[in-house]
PDB file of N, CA and C in Angstrom:
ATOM      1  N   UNK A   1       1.890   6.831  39.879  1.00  0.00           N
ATOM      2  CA  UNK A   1       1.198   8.068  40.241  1.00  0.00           C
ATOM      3  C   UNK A   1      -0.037   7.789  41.076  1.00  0.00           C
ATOM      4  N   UNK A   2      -0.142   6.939  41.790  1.00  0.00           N
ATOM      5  CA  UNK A   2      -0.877   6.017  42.336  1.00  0.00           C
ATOM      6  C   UNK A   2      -2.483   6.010  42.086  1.00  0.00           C
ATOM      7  N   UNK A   3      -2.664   5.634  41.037  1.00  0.00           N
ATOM      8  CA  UNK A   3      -3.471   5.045  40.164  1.00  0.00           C
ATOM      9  C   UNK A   3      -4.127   6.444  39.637  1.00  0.00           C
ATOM     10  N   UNK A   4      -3.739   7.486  39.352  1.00  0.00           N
ATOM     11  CA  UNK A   4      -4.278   9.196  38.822  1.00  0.00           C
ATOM     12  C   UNK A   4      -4.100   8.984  37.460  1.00  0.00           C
ATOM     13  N   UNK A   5      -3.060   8.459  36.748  1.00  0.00           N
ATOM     14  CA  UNK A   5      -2.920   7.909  35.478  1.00  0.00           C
ATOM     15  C   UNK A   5      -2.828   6.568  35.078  1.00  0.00           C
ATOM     16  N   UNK A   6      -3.576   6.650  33.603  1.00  0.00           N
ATOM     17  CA  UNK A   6      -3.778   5.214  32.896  1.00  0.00           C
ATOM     18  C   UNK A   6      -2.541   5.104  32.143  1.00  0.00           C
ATOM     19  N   UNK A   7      -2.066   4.028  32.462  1.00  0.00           N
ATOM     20  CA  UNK A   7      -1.141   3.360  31.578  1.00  0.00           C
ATOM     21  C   UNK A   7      -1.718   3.119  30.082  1.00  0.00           C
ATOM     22  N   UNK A   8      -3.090   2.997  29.681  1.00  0.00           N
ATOM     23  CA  UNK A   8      -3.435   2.467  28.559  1.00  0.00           C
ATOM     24  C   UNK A   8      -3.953   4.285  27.938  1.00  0.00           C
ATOM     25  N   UNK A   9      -3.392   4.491  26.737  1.00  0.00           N
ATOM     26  CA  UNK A   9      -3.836   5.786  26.191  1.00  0.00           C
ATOM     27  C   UNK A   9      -4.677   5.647  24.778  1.00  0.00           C
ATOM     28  N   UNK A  10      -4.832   6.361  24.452  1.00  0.00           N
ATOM     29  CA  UNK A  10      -5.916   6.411  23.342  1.00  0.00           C
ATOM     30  C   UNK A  10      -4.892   6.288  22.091  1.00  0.00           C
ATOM     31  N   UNK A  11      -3.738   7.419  22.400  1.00  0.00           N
ATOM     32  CA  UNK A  11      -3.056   8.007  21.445  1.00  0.00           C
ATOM     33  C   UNK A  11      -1.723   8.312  21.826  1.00  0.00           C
ATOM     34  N   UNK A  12      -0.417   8.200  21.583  1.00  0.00           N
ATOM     35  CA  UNK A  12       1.071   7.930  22.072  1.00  0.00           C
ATOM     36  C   UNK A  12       1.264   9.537  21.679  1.00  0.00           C
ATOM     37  N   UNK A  13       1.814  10.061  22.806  1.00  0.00           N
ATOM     38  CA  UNK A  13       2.466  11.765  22.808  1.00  0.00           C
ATOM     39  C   UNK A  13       3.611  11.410  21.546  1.00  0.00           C
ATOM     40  N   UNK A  14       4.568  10.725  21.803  1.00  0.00           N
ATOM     41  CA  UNK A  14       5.611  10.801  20.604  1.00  0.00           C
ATOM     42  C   UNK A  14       5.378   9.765  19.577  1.00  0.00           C
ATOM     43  N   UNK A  15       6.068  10.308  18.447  1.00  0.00           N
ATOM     44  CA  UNK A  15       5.741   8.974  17.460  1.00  0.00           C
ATOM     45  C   UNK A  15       6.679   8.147  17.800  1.00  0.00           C
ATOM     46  N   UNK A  16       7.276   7.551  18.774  1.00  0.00           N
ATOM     47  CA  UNK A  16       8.559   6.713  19.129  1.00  0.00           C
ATOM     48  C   UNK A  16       7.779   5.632  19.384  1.00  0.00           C
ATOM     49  N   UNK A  17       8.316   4.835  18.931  1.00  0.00           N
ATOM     50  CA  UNK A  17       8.039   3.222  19.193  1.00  0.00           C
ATOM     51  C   UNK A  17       8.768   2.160  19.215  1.00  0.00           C
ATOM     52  N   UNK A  18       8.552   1.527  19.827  1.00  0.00           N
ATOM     53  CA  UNK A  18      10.008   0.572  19.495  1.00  0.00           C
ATOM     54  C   UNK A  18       9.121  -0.642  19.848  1.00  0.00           C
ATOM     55  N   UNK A  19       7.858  -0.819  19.225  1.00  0.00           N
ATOM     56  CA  UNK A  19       7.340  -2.867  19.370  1.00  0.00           C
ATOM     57  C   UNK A  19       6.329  -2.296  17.866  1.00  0.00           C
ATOM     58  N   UNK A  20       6.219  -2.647  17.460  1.00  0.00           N
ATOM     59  CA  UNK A  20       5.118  -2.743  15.834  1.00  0.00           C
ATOM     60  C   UNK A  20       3.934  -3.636  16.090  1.00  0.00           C
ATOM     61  N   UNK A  21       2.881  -2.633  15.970  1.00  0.00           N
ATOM     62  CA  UNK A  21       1.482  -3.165  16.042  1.00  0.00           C
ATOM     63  C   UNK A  21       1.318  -4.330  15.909  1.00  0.00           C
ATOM     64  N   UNK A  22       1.964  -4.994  15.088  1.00  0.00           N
ATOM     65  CA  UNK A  22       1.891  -6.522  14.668  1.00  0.00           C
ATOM     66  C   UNK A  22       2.579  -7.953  15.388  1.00  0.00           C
ATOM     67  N   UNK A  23       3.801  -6.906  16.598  1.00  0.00           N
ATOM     68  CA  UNK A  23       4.088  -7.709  17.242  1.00  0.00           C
ATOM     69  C   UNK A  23       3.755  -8.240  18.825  1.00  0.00           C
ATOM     70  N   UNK A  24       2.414  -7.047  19.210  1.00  0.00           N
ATOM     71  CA  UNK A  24       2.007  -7.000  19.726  1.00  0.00           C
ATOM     72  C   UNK A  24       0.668  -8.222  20.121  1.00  0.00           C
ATOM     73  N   UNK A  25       1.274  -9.470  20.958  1.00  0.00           N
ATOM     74  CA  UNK A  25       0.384 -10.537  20.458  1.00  0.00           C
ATOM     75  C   UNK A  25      -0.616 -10.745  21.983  1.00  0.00           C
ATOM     76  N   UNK A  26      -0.311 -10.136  23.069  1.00  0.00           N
ATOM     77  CA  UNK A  26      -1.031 -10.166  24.257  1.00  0.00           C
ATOM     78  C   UNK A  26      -0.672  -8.875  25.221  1.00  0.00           C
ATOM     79  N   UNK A  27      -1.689  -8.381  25.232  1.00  0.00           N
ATOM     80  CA  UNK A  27      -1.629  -7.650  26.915  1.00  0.00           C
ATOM     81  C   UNK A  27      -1.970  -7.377  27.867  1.00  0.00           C
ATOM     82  N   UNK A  28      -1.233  -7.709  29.244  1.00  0.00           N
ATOM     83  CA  UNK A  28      -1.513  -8.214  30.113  1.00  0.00           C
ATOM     84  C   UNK A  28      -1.459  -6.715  31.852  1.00  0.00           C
ATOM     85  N   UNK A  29      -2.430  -6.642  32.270  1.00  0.00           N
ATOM     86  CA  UNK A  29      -2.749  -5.759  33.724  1.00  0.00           C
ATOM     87  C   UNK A  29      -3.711  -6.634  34.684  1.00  0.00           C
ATOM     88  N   UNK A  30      -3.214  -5.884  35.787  1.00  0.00           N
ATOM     89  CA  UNK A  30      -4.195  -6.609  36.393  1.00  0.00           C
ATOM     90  C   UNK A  30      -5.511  -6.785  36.273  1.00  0.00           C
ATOM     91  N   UNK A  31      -6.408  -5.682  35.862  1.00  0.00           N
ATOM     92  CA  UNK A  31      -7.568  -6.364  35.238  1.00  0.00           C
ATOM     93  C   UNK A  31      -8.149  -7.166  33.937  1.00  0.00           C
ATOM     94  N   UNK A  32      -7.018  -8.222  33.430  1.00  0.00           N
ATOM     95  CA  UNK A  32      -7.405  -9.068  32.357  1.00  0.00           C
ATOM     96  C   UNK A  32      -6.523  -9.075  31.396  1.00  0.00           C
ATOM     97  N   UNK A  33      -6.525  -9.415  30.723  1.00  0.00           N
ATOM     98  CA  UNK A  33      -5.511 -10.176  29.643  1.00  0.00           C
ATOM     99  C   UNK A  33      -6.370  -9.557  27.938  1.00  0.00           C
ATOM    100  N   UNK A  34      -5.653  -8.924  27.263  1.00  0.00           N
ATOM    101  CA  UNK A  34      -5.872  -8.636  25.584  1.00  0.00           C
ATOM    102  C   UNK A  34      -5.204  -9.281  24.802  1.00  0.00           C
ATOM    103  N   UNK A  35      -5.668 -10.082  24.160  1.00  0.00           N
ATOM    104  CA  UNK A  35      -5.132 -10.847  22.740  1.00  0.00           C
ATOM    105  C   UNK A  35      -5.530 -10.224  21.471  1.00  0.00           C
ATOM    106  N   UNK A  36      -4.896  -9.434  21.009  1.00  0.00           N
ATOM    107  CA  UNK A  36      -4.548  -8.530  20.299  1.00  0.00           C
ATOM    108  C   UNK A  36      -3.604  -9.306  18.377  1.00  0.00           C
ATOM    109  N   UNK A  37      -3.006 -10.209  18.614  1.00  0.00           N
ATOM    110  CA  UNK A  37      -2.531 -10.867  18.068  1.00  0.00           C
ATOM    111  C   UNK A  37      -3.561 -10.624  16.213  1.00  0.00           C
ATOM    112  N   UNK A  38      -5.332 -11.294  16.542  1.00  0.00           N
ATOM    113  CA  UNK A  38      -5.900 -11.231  14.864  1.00  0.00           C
ATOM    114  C   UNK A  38      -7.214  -9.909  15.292  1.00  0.00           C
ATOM    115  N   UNK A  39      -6.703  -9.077  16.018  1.00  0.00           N
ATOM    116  CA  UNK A  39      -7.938  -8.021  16.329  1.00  0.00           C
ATOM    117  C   UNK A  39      -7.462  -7.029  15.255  1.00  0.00           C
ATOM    118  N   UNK A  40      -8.383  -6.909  14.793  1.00  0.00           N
ATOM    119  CA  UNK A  40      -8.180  -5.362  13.954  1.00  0.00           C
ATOM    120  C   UNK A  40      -8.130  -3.801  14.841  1.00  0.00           C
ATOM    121  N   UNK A  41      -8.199  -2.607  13.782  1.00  0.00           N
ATOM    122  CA  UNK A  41      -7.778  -1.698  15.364  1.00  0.00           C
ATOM    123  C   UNK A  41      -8.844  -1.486  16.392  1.00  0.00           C
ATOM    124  N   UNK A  42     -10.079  -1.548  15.869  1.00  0.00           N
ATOM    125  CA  UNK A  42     -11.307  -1.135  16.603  1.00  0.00           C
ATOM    126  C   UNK A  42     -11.610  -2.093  17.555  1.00  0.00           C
ATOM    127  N   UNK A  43     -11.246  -3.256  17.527  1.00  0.00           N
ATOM    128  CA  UNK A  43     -10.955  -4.462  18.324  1.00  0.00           C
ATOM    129  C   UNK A  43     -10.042  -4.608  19.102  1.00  0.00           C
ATOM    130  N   UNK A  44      -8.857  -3.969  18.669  1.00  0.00           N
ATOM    131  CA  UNK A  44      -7.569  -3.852  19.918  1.00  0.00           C
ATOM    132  C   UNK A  44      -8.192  -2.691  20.844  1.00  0.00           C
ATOM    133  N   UNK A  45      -8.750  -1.660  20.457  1.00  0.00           N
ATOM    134  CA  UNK A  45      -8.779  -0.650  21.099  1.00  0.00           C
ATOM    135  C   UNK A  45     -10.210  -1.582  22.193  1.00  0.00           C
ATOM    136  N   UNK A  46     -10.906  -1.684  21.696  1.00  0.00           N
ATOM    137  CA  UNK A  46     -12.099  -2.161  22.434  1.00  0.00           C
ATOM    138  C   UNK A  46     -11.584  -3.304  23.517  1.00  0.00           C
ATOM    139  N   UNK A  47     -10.648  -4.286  23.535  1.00  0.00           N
ATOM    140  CA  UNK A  47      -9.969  -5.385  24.428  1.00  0.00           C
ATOM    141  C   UNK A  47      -9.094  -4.548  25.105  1.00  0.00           C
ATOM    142  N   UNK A  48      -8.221  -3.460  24.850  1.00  0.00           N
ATOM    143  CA  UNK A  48      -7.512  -2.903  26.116  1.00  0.00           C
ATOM    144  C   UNK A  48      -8.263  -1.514  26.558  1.00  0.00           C
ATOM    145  N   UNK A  49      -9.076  -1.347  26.227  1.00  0.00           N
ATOM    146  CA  UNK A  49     -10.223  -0.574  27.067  1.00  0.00           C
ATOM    147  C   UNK A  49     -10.787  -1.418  28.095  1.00  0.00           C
ATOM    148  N   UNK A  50     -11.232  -2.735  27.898  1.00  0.00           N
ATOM    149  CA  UNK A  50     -12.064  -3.912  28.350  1.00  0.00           C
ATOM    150  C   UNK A  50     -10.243  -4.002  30.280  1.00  0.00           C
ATOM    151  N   UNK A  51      -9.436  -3.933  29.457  1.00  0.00           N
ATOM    152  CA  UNK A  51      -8.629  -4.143  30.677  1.00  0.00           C
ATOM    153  C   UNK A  51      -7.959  -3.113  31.189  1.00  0.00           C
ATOM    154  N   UNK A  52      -8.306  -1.852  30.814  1.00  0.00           N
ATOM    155  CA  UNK A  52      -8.025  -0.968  31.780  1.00  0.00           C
ATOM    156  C   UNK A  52      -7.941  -0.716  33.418  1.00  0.00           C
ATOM    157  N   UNK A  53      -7.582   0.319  34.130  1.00  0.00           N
ATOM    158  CA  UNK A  53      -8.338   0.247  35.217  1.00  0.00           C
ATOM    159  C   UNK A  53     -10.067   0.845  35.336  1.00  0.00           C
ATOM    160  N   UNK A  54     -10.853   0.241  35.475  1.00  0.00           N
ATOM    161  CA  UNK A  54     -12.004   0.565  35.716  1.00  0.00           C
ATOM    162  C   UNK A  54     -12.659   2.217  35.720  1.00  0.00           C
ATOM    163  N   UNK A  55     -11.758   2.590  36.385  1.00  0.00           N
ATOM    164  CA  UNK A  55     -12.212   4.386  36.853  1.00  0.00           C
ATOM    165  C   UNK A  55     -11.131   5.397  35.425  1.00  0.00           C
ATOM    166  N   UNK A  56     -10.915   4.397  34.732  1.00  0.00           N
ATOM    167  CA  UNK A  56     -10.239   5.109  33.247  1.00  0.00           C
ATOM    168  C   UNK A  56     -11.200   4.694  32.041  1.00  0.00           C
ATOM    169  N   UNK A  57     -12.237   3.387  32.330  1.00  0.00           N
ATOM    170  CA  UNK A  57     -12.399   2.984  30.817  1.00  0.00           C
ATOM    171  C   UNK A  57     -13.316   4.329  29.889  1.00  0.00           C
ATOM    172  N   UNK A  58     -14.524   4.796  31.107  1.00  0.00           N
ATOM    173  CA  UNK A  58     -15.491   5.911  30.222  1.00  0.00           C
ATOM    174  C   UNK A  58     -14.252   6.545  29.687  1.00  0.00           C
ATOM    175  N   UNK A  59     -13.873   7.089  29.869  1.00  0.00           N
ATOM    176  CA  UNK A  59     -12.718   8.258  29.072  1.00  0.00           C
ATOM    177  C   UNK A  59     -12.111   7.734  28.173  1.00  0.00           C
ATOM    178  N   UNK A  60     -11.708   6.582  28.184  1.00  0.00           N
ATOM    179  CA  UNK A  60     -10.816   5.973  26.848  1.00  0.00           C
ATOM    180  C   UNK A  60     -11.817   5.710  25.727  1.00  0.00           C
ATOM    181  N   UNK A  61     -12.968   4.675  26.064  1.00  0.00           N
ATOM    182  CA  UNK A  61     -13.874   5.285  25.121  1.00  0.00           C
ATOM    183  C   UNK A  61     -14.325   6.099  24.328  1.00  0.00           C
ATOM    184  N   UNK A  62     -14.638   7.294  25.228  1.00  0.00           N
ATOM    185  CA  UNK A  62     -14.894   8.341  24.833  1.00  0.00           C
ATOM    186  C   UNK A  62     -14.188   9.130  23.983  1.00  0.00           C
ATOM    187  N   UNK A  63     -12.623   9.264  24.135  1.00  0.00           N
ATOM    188  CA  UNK A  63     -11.618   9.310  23.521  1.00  0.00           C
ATOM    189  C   UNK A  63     -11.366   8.974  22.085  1.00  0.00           C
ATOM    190  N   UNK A  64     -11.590   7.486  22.360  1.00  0.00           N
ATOM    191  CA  UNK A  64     -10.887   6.647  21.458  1.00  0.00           C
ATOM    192  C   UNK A  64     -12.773   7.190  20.015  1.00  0.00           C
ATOM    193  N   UNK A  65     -13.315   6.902  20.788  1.00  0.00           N
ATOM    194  CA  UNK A  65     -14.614   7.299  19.582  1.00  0.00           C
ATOM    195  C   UNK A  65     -14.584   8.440  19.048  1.00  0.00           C
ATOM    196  N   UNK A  66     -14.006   9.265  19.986  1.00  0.00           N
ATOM    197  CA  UNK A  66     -13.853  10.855  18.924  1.00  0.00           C
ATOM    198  C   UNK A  66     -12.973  10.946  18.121  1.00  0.00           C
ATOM    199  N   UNK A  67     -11.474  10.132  18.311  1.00  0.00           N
ATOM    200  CA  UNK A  67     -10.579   9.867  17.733  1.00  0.00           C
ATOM    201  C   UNK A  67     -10.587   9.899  16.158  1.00  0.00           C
ATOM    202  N   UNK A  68     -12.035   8.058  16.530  1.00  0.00           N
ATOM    203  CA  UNK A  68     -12.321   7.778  15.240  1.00  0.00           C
ATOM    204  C   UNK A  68     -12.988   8.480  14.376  1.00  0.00           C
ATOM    205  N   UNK A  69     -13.642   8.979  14.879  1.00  0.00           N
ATOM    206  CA  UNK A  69     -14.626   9.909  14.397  1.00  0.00           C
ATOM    207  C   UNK A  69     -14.014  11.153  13.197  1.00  0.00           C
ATOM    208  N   UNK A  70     -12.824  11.455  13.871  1.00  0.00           N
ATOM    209  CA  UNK A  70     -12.215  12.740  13.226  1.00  0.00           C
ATOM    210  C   UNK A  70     -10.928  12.139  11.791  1.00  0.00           C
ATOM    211  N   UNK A  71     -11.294  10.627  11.936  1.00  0.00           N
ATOM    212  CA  UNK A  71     -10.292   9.628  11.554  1.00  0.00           C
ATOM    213  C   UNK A  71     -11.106  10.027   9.569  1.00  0.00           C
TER     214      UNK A  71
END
């Protein structure tokens, strides 16, 4: 969508999944690499925020903190 949407979301529209949090041991975009592997969630979320694209991270943040917040 040439770069209008983030691949990295706060929160998955469907509950469909097909990889388990746990098997999730690196992830990789062009801006940087997440090792995800012994991060807890506030730590995964914080490393693929860290590799987002740049002009997405305020919002995922922002996101992801209200998230918790309501958590």
């Amino acid at each position: 969508r040439g770069g209008s949407v983030s691949r990295i979301v706060v929160q998955l529209a469907s509950p469909t999944v097909t990889l388990s949090r746990a098997e999730a041991g690196y992830v990789v975009t062009e801006y940087g690499v997440a090792e995800l592997a012994t991060a807890d969630i506030d730590e995964r979320a914080e490393r693929l925020i860290a590799i987002a694209a740049p002009a997405f991270r305020d919002d995922l943040a922002n996101r992801w903190a209200k998230l918790r917040a309501s958590l």
